[in-house]
N, C-alpha and C. Protein backbone atom coordinates (compact mmCIF):
# COMPACT_ATOMS: atom_id res chain seq x y z
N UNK A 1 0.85 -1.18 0.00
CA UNK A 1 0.00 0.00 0.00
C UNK A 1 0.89 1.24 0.00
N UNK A 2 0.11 1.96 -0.73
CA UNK A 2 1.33 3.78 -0.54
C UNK A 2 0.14 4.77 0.10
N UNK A 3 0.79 5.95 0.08
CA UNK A 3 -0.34 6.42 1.32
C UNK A 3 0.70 8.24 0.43
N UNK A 4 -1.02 8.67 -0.07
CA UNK A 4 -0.54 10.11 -0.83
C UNK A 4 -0.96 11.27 -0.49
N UNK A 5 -0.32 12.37 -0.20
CA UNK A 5 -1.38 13.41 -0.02
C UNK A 5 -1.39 15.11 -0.35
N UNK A 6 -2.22 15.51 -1.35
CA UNK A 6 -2.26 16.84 -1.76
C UNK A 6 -3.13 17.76 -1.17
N UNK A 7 -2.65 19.23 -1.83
CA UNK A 7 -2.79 20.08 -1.50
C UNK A 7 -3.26 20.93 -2.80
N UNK A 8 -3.74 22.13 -2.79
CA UNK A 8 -4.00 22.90 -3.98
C UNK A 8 -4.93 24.18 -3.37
N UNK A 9 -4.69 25.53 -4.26
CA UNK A 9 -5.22 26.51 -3.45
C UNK A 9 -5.59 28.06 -4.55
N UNK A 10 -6.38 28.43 -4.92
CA UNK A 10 -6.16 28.74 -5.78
C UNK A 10 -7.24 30.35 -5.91
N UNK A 11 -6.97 32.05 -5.87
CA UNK A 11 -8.03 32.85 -5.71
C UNK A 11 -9.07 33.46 -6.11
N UNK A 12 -10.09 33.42 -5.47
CA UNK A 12 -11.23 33.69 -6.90
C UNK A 12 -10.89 35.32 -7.53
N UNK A 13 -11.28 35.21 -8.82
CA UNK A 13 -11.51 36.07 -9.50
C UNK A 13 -12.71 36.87 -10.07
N UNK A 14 -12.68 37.24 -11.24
CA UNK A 14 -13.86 37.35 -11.84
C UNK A 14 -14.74 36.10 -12.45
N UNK A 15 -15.99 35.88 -12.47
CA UNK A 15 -16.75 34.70 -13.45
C UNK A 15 -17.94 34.38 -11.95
N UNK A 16 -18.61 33.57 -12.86
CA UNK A 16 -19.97 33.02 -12.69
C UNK A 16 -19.94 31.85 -11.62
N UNK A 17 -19.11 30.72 -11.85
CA UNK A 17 -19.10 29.60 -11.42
C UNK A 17 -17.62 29.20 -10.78
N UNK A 18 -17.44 28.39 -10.11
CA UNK A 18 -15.98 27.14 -9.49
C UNK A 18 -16.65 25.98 -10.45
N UNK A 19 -15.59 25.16 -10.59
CA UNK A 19 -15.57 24.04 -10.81
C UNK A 19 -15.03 23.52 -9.71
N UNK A 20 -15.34 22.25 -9.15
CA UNK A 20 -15.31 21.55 -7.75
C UNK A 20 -15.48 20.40 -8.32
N UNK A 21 -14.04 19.30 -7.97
CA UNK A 21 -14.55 18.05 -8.21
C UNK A 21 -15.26 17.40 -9.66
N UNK A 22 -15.26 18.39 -10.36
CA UNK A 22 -15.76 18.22 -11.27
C UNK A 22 -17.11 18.66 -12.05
N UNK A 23 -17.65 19.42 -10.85
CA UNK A 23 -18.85 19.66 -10.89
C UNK A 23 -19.21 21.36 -10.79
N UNK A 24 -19.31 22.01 -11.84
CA UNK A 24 -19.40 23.52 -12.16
C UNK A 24 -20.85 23.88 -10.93
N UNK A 25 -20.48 24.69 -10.43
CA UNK A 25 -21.38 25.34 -9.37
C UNK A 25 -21.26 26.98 -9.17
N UNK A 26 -22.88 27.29 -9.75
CA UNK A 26 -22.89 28.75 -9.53
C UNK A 26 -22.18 29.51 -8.79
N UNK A 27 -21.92 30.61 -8.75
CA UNK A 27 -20.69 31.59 -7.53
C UNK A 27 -20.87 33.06 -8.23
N UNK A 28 -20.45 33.81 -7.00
CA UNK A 28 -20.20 34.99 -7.79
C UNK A 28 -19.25 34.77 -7.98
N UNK A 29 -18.27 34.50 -8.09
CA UNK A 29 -17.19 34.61 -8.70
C UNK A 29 -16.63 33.34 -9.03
N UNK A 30 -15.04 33.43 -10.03
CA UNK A 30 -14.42 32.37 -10.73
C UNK A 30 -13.17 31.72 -9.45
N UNK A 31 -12.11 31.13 -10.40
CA UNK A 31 -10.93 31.12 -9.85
C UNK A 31 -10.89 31.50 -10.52
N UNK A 32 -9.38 32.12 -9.90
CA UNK A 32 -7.81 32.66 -10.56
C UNK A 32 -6.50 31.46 -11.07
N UNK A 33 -6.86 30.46 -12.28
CA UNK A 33 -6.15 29.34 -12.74
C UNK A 33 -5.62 29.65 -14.09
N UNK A 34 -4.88 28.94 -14.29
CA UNK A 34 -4.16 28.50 -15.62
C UNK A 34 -5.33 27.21 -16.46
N UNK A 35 -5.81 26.47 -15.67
CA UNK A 35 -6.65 25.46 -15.91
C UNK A 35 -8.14 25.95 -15.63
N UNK A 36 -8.99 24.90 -15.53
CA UNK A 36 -10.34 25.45 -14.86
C UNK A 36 -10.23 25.39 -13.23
N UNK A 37 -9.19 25.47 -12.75
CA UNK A 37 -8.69 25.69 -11.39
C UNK A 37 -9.55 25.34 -10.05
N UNK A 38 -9.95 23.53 -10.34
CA UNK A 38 -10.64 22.58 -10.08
C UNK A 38 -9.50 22.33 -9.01
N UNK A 39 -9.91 23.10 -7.74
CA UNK A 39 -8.32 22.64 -6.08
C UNK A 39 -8.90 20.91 -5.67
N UNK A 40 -10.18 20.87 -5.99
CA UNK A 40 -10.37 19.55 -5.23
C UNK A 40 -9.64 18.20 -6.42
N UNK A 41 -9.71 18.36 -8.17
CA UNK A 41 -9.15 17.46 -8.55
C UNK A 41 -7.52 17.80 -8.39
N UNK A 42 -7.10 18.85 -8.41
CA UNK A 42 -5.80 19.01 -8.39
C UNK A 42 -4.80 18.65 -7.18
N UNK A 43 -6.10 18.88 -6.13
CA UNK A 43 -5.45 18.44 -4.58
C UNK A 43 -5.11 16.40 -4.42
N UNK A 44 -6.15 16.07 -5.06
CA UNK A 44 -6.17 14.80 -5.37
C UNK A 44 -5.04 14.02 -6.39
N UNK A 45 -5.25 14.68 -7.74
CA UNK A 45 -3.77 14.39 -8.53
C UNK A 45 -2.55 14.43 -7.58
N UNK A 46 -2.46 15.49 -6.84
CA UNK A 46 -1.06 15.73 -6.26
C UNK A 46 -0.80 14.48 -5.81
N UNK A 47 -1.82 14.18 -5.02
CA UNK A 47 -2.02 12.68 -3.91
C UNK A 47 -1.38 11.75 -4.04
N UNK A 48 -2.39 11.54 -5.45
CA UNK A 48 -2.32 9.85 -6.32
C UNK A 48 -0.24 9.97 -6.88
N UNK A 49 0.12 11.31 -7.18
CA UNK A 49 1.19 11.59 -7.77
C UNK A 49 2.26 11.43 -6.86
N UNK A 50 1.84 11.42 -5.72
CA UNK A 50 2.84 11.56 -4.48
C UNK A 50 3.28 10.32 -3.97
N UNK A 51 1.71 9.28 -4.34
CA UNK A 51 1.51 7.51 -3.30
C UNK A 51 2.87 7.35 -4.30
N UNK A 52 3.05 7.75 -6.12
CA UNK A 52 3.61 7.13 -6.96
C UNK A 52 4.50 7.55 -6.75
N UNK A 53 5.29 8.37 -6.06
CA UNK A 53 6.22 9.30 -5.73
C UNK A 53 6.89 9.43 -7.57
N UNK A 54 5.78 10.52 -7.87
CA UNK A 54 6.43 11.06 -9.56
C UNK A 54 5.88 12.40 -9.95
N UNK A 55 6.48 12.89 -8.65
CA UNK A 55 5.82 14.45 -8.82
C UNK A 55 4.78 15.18 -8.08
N UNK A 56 4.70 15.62 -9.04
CA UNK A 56 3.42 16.97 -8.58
C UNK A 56 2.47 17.35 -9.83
N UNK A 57 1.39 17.58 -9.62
CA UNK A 57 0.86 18.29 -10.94
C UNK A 57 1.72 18.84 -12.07
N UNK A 58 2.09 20.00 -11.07
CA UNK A 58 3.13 20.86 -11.99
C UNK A 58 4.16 20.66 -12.83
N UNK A 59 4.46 19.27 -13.05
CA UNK A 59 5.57 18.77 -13.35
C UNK A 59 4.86 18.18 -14.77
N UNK A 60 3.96 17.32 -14.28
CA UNK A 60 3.26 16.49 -15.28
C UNK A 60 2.12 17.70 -16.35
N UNK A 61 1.70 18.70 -15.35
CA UNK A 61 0.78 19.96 -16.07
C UNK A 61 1.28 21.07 -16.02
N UNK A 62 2.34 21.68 -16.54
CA UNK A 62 2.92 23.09 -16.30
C UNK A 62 2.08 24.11 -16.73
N UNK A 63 1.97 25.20 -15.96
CA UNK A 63 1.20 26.19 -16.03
C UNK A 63 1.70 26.79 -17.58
N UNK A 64 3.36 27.19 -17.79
CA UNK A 64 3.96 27.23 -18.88
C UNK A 64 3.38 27.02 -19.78
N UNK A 65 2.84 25.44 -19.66
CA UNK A 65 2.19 25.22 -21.25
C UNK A 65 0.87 25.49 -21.76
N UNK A 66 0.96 25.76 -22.60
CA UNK A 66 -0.64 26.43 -23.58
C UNK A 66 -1.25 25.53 -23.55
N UNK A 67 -0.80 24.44 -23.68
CA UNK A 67 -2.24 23.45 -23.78
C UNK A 67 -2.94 23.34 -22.96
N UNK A 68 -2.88 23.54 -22.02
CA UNK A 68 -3.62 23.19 -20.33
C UNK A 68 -4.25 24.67 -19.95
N UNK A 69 -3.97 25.61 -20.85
CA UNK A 69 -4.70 26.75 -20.47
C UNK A 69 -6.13 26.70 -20.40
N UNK A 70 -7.09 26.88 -19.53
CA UNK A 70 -8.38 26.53 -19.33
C UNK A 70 -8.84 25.53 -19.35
N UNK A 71 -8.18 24.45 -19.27
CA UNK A 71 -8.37 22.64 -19.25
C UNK A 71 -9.52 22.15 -18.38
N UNK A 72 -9.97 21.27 -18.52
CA UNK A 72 -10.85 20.89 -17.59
C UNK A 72 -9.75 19.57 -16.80
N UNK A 73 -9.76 20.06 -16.07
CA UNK A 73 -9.13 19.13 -14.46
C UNK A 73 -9.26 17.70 -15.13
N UNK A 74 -10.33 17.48 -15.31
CA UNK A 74 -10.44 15.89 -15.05
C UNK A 74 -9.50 15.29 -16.09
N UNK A 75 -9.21 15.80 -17.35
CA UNK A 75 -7.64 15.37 -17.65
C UNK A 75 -6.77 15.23 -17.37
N UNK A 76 -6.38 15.91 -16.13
CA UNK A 76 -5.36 15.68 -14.89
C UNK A 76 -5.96 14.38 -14.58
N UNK A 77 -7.21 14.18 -13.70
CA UNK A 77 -7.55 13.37 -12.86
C UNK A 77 -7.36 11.49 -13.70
N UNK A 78 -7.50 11.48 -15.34
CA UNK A 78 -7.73 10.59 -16.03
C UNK A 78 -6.27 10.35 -16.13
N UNK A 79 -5.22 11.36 -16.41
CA UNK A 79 -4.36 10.98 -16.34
C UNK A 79 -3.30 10.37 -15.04
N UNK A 80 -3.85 11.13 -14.19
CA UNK A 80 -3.17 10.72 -12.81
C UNK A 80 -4.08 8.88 -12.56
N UNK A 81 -4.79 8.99 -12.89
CA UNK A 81 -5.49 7.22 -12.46
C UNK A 81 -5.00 6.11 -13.51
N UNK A 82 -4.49 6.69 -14.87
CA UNK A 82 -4.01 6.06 -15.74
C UNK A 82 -2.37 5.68 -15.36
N UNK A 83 -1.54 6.44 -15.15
CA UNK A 83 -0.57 6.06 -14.25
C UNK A 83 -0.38 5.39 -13.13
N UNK A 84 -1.46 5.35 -12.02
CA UNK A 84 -2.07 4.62 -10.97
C UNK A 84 -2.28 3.32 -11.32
N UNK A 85 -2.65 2.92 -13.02
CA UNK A 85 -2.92 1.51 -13.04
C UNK A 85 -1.75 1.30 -13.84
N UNK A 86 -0.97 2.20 -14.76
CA UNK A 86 0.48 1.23 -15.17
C UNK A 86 1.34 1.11 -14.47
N UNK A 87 1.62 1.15 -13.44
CA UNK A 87 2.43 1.44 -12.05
C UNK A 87 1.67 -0.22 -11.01
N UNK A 88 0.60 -0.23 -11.80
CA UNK A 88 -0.14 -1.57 -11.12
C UNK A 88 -0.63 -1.16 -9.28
N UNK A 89 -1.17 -0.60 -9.32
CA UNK A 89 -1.68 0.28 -8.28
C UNK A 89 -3.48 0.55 -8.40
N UNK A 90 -4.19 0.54 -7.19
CA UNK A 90 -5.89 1.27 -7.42
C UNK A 90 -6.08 1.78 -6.36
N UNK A 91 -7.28 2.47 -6.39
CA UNK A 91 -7.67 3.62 -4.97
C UNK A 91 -8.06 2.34 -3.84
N UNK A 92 -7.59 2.11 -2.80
CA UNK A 92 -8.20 2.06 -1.97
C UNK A 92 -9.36 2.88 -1.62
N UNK A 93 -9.11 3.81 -1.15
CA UNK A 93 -9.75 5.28 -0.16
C UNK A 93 -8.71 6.29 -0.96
N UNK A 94 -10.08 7.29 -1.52
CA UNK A 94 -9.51 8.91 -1.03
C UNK A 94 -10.34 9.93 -0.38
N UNK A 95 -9.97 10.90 0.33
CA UNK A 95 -10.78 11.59 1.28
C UNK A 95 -10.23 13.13 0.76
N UNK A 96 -11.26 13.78 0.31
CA UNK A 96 -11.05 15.41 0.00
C UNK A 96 -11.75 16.15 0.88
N UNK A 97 -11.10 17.22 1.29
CA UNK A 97 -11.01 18.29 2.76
C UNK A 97 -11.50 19.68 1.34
N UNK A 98 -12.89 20.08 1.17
CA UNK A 98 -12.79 21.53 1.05
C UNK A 98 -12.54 22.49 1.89
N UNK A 99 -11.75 23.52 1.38
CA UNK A 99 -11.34 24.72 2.28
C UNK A 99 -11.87 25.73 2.27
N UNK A 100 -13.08 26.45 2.85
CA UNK A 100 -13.85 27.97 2.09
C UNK A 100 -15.06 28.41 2.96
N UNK A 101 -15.60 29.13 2.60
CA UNK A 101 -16.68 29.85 3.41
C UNK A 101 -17.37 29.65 2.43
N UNK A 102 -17.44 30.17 0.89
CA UNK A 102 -18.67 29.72 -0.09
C UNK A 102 -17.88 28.91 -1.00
N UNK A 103 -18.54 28.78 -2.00
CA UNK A 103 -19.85 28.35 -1.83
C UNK A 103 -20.09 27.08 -0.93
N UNK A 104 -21.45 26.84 -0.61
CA UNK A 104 -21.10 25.82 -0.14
C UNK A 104 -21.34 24.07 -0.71
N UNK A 105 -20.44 23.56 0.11
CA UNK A 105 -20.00 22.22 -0.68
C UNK A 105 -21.58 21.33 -0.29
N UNK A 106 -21.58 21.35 0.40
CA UNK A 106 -22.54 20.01 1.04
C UNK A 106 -23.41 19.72 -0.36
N UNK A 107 -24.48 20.42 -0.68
CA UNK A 107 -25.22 20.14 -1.46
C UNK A 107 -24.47 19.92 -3.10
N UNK A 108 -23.40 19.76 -2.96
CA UNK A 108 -22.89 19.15 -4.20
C UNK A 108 -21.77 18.43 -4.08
N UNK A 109 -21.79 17.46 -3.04
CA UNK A 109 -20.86 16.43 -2.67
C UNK A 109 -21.02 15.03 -3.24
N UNK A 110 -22.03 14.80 -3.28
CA UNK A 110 -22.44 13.55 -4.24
C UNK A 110 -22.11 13.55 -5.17
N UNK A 111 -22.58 14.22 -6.12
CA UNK A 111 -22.12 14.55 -7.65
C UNK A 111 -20.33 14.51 -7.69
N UNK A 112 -19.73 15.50 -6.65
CA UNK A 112 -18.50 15.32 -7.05
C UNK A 112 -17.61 13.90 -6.83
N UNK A 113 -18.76 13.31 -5.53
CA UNK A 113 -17.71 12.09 -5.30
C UNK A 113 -18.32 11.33 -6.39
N UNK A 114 -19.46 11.07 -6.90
CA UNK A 114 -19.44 10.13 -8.33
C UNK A 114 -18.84 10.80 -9.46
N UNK A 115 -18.09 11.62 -10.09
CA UNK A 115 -17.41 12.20 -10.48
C UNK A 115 -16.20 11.66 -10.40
N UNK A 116 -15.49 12.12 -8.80
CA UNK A 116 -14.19 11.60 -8.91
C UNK A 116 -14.01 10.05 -8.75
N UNK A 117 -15.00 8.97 -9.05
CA UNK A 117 -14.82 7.53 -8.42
C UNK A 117 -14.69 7.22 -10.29
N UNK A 118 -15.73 7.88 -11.06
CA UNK A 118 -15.57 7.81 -12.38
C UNK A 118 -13.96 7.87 -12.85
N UNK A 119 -13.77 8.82 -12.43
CA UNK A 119 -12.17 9.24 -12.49
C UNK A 119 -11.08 8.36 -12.13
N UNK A 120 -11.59 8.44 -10.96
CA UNK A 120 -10.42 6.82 -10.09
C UNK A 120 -10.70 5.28 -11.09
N UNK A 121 -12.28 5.28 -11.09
CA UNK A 121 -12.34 3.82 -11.69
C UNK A 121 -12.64 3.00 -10.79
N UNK A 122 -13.05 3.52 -9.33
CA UNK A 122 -13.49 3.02 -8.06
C UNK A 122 -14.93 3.14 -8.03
N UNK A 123 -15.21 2.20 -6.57
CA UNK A 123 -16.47 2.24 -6.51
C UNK A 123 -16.98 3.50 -5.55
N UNK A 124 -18.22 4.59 -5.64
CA UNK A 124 -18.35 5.87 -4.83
C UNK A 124 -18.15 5.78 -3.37
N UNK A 125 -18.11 4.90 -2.77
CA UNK A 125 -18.17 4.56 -1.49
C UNK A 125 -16.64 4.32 -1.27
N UNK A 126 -15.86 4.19 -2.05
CA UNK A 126 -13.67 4.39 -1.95
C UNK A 126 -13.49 6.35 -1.81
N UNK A 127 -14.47 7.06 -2.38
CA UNK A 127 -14.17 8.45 -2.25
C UNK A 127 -15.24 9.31 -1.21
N UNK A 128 -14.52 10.42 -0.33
CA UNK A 128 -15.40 11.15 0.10
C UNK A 128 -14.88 12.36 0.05
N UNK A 129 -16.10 13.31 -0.10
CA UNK A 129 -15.57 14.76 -0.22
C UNK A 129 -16.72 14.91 0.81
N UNK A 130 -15.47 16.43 1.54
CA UNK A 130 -16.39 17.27 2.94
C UNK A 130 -15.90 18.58 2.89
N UNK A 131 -16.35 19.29 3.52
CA UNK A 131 -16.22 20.88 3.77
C UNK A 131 -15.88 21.32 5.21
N UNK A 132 -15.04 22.19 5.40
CA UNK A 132 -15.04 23.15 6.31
C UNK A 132 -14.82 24.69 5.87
N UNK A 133 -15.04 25.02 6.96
CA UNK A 133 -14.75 26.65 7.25
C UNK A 133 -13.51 27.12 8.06
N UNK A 134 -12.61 28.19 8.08
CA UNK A 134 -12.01 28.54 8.74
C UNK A 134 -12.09 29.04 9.41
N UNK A 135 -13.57 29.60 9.70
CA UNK A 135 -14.45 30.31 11.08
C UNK A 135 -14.14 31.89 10.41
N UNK A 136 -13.94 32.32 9.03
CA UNK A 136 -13.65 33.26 8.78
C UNK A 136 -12.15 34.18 9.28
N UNK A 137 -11.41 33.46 9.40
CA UNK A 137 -9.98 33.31 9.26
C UNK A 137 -9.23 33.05 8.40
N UNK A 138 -7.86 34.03 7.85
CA UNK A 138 -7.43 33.57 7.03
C UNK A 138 -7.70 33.94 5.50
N UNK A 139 -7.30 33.49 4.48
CA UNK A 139 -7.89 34.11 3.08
C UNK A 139 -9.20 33.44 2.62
N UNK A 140 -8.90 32.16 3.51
CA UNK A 140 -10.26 31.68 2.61
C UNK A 140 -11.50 32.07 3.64
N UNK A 141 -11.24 32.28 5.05
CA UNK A 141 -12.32 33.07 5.50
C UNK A 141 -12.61 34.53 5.18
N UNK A 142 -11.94 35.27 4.57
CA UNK A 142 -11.80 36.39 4.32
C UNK A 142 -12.80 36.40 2.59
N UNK A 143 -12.90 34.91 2.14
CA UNK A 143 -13.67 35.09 1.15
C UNK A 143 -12.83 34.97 -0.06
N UNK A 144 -10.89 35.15 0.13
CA UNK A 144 -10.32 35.48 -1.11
C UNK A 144 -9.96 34.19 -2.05
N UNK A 145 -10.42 33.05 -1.53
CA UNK A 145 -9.56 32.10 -2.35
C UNK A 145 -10.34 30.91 -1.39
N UNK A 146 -10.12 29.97 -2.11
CA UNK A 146 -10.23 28.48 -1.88
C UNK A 146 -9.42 27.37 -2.26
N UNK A 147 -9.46 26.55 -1.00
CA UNK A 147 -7.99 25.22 -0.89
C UNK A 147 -9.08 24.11 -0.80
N UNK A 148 -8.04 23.01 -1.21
CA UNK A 148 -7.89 22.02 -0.85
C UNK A 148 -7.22 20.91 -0.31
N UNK A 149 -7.53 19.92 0.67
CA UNK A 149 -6.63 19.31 0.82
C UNK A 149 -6.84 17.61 0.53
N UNK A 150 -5.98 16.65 -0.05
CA UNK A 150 -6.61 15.04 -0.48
C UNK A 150 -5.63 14.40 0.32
N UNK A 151 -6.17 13.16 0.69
CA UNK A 151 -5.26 11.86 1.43
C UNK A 151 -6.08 10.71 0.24
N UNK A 152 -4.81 9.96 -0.21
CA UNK A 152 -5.15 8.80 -1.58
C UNK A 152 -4.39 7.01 -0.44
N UNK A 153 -5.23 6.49 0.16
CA UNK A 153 -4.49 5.04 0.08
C UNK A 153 -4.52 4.56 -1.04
N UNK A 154 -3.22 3.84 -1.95
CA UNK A 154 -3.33 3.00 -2.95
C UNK A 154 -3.17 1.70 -2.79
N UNK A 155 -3.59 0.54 -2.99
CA UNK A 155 -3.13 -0.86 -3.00
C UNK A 155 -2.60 -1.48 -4.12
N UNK A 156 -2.12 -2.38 -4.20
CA UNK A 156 -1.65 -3.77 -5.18
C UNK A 156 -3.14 -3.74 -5.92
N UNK A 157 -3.10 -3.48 -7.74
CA UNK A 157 -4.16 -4.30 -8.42
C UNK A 157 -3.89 -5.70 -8.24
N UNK A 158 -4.83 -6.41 -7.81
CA UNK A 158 -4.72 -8.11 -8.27
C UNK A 158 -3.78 -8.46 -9.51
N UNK A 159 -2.94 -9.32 -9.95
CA UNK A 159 -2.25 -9.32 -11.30
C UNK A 159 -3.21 -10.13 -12.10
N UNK A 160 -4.56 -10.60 -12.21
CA UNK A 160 -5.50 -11.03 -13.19
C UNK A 160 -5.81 -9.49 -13.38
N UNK A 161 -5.51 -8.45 -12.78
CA UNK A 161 -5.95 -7.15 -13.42
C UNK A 161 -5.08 -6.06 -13.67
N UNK A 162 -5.21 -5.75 -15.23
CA UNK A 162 -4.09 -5.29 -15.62
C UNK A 162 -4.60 -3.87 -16.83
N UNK A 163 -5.91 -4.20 -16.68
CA UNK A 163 -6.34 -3.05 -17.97
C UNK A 163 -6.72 -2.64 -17.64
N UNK A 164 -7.38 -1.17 -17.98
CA UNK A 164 -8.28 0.00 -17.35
C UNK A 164 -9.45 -0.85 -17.05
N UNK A 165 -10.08 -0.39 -16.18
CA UNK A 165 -10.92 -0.51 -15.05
C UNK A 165 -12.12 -0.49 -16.04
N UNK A 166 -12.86 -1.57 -15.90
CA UNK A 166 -14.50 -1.74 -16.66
C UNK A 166 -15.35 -0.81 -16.26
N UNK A 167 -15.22 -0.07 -15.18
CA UNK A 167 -16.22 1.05 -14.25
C UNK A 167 -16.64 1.56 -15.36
N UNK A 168 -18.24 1.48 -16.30
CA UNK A 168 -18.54 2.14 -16.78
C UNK A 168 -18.75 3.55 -16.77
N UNK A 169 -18.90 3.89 -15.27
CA UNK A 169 -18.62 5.91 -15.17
C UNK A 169 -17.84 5.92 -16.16
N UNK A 170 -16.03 5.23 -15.23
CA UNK A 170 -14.53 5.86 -16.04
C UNK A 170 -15.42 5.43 -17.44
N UNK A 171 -15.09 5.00 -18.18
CA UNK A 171 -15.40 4.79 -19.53
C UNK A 171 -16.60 5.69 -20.17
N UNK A 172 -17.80 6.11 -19.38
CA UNK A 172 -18.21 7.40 -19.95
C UNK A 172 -17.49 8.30 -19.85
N UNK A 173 -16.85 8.93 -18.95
CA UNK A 173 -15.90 10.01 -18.70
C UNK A 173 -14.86 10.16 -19.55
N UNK A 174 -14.57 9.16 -19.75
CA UNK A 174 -13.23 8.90 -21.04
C UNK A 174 -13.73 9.53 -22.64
N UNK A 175 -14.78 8.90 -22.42
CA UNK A 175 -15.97 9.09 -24.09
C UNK A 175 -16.13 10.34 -23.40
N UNK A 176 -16.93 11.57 -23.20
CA UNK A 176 -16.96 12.45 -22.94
C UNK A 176 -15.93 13.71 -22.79
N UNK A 177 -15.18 13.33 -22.51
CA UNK A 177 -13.83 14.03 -22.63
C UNK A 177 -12.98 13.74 -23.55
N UNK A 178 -13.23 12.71 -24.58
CA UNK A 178 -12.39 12.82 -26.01
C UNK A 178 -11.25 11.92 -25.46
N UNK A 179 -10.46 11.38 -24.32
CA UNK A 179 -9.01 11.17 -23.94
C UNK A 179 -9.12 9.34 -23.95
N UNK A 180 -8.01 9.36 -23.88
CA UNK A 180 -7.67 7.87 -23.56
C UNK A 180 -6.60 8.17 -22.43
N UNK A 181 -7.14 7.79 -21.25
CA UNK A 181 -6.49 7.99 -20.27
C UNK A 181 -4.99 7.44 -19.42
N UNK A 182 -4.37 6.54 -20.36
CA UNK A 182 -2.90 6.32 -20.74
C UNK A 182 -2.14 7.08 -21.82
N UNK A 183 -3.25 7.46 -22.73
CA UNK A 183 -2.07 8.21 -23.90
C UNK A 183 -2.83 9.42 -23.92
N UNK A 184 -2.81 10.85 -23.64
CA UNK A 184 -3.46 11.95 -24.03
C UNK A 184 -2.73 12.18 -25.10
């Protein structure tokens, strides 16, 4: 077993909505990203990137590069789980910590954890996402920004299992996003 854990933090700006987990949710305002500046998949990539000890986002997604400018996260997330299984590795458990005063998470925690289990290739009950507050402390009590934080256990795939994960989610998610989540 490896045992991973990220971080990600990122300040709102101007725009309508966050993306969280995957899941676009009204706001007055945006983030401030290079990507669609999704802290809960990015806090998670870090994770899964860390159990593998092969980095960081940043390494594998440089802000530098144009292509990832306004990206949707979950190409991170497809790619970080695609490495997770050629490495011969799967989610045990991951647990995501929102950081913020708004919006709030609760009523869109479901969605994101079937979201990110799509992503993993796990079953929804291996992922949980929760919320706190900083009691209005701090930047993100202050309203300026929102963090995240992920803990990823990984285990041994069985060696009768060796190919991407049948989880029909992952495999809509894959079709939906255009990627093949070993080769972008």
């Amino acid at each position: 077993m490896r045992i991973g854990q990220g971080f990600d933090v990122h300040a709102f700006g101007p725009g309508s909505h966050v993306v969280l987990g995957g899941v676009t949710i009204p706001h007055s305002h945006g983030l401030v990203a290079h990507s669609d500046g999704d802290v809960v998949i990015h806090a998670l990539c870090d994770a899964i990137l860390g159990a593998l000890a092969l980095g960081d986002i940043g390494k594998h997604f440089p802000p530098s590069d144009e292509r990832w400018r306004g990206a949707n996260s979950s190409r991170f997330l497809l790619h970080c789980a695609g490495l997770m299984i050629e490495k011969g590795y799967q989610v045990a458990n991951a647990d995501v910590t929102v950081v913020c005063e708004r919006p709030k998470v609760g009523p869109h925690a479901e969605s994101m954890r079937a979201h990110l289990a799509a992503g993993l290739g796990c079953p929804v009950g291996d992922v949980s996402v929760k919320a706190t507050t900083t009691e209005m402390l701090g930047f993100c009590g202050r309203g300026e920004g929102i963090a995240a934080m992920a803990v990823v256990l990984l285990q041994r795939r069985p060696a009768s299992s060796t190919e991407t994960p049948g989880n029909p989610d992952l495999q809509s998610l894959i079709a939906q996003l255009d990627l093949d989540p070993l080769n972008e």
